[in-house]
N, C-alpha and C. Protein backbone atom coordinates (compact mmCIF):
# COMPACT_ATOMS: atom_id res chain seq x y z
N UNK A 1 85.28 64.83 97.01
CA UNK A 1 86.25 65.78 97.52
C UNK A 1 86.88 66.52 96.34
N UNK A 2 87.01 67.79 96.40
CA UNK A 2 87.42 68.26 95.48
C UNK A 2 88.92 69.78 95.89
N UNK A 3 89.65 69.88 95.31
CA UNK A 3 91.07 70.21 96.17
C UNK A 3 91.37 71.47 94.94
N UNK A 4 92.13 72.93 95.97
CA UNK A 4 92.53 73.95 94.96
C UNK A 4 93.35 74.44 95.64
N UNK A 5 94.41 74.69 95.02
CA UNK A 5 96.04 75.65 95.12
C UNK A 5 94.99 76.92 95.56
N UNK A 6 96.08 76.96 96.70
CA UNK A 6 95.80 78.31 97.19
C UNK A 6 97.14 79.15 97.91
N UNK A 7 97.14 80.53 97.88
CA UNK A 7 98.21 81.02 98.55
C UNK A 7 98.48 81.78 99.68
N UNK A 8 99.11 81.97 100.66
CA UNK A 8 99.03 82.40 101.94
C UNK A 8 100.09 83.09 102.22
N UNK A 9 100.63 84.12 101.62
CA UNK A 9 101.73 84.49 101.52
C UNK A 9 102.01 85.35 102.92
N UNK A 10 101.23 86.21 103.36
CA UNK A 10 100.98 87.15 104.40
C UNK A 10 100.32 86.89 105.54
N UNK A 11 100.21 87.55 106.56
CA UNK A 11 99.27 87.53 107.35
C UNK A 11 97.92 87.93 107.39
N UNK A 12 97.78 88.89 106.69
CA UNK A 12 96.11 89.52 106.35
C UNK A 12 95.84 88.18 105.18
N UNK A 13 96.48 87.89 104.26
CA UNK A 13 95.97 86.63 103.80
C UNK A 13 95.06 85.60 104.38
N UNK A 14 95.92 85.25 105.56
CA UNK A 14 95.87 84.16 106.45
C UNK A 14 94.83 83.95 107.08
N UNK A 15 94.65 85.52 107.77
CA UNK A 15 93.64 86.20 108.39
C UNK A 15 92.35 85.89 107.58
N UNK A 16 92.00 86.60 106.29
CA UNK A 16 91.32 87.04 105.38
C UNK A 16 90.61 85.31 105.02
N UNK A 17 91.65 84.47 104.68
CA UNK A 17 91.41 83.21 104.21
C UNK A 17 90.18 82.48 105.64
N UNK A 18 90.87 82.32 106.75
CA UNK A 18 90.46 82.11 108.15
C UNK A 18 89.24 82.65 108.11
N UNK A 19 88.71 84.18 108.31
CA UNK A 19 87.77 84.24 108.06
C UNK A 19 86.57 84.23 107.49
N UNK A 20 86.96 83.71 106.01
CA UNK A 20 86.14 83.67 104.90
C UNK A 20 85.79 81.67 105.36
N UNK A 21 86.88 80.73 105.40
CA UNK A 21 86.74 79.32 105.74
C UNK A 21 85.59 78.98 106.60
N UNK A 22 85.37 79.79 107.77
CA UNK A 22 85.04 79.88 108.77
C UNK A 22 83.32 80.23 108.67
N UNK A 23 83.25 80.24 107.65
CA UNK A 23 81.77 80.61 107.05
C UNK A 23 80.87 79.77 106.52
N UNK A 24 81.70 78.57 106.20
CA UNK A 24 80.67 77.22 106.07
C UNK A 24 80.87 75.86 107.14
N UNK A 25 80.32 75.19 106.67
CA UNK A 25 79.98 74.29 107.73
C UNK A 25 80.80 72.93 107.77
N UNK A 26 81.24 72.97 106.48
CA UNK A 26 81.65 72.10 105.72
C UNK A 26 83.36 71.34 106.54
N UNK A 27 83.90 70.30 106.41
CA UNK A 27 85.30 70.08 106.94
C UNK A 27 86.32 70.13 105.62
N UNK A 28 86.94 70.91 105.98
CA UNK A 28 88.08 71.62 104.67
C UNK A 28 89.90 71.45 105.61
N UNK A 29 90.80 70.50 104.81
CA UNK A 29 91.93 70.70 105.36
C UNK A 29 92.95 71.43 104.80
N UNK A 30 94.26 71.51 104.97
CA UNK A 30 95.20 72.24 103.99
C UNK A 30 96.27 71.05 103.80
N UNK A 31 97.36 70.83 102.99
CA UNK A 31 98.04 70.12 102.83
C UNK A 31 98.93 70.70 102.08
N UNK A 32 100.16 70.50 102.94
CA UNK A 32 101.17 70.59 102.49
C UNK A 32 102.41 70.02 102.51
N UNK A 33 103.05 69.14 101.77
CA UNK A 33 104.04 68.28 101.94
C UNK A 33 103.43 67.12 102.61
N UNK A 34 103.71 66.28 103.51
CA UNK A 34 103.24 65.42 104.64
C UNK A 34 102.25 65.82 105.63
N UNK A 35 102.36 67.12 105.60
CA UNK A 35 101.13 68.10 106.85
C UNK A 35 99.82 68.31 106.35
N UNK A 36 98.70 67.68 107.29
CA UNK A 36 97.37 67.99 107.24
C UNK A 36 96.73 68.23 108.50
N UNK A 37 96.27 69.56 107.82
CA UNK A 37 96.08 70.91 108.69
C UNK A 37 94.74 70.93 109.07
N UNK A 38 93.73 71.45 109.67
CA UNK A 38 92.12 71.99 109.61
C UNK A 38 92.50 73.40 109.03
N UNK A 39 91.93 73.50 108.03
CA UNK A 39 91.85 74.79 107.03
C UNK A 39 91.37 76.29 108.06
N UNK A 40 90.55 75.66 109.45
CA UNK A 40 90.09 76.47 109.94
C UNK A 40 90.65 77.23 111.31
N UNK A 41 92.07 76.51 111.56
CA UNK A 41 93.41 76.76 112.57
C UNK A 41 94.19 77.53 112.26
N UNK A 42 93.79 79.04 112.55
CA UNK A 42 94.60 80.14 112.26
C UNK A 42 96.26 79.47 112.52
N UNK A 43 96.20 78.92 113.96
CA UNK A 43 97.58 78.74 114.61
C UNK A 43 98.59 77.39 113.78
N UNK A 44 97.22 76.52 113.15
CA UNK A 44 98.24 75.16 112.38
C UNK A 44 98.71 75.83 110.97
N UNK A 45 97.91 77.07 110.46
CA UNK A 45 98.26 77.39 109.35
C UNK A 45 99.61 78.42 109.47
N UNK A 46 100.03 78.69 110.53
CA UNK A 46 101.25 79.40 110.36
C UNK A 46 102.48 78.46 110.85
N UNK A 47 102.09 76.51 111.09
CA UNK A 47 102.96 75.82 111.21
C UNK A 47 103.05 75.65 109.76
N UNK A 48 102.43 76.09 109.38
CA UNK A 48 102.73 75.44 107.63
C UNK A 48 104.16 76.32 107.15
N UNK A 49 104.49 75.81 105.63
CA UNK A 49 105.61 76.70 104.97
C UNK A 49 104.70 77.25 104.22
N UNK A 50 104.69 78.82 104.12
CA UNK A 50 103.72 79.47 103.88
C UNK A 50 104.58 79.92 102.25
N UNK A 51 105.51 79.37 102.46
CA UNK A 51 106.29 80.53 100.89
C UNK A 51 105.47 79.77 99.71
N UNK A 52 105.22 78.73 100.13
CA UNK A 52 104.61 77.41 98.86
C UNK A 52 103.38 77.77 98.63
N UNK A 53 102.43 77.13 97.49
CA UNK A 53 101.19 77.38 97.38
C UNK A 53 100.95 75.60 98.29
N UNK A 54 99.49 76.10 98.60
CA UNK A 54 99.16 75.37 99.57
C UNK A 54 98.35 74.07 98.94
N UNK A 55 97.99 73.15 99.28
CA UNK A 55 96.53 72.30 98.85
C UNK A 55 95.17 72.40 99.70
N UNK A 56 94.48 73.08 99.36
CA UNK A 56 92.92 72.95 100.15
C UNK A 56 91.93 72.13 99.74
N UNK A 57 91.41 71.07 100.59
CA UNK A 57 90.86 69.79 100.44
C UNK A 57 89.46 70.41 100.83
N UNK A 58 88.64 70.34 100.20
CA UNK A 58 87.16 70.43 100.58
C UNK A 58 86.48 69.30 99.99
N UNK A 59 85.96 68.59 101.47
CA UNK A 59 85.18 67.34 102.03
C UNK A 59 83.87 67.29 101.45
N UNK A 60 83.20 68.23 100.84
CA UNK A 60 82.05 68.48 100.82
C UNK A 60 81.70 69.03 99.24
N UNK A 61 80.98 68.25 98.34
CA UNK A 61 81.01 68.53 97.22
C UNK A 61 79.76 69.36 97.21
N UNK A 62 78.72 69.57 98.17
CA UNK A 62 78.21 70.30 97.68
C UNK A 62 78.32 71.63 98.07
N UNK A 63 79.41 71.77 99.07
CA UNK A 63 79.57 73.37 99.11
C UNK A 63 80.91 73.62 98.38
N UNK A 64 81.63 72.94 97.19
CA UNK A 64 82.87 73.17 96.60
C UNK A 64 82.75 74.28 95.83
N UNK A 65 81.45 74.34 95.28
CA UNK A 65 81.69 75.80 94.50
C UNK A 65 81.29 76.69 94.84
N UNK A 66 80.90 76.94 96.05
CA UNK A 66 80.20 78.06 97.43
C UNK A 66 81.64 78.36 97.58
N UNK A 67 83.00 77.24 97.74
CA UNK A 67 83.63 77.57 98.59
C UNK A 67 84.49 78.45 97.53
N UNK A 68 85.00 77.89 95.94
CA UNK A 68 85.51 78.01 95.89
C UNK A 68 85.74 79.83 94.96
N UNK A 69 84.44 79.96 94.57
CA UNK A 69 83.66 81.36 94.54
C UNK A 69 84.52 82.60 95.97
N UNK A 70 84.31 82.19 96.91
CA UNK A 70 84.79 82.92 97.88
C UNK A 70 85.63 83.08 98.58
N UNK A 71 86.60 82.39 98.08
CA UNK A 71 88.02 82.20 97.65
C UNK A 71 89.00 82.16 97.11
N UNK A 72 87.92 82.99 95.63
CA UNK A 72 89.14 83.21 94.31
C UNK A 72 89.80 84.20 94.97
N UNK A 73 90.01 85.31 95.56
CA UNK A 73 91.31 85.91 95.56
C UNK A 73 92.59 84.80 96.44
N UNK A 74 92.18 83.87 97.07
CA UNK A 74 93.53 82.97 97.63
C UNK A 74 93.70 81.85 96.22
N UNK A 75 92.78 81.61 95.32
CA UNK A 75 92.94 80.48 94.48
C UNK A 75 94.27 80.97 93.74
N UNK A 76 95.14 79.73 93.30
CA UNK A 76 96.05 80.10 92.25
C UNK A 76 95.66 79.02 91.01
């Protein structure tokens, strides 16, 4: 498992992030504080506190650098 700060500041973010997640196959969560999310729940990701940078957990080492390639604009 391998995990990267990411940020979600907006809604086209959110959006943008959602649809890019949504492209592998892989099980990816978000974490934040005590909350673990499915990375791929438009609706759990706006229970989150979005002002924070986030934690994204990807389950799957061999799509970690597929994922995380297509995700540098959310990486911090």
């Amino acid at each position: 498992m391998k995990t990267f700060n990411i940020s979600l500041n907006s809604i086209d973010k959110v959006k943008g992030f959602v649809d890019t997640i949504c492209r592998f196959d892989g099980d990816f969560d978000l974490v934040s504080g005590r909350y673990v999310i499915d990375a791929k729940s438009i609706m759990g990701i706006f229970s989150l506190d979005l002002s924070k940078p986030i934690e994204l957990a990807v389950h799957s080492d061999d799509e970690a650098d597929a994922v995380k390639e297509a995700l540098a604009p959310f990486i911090i």
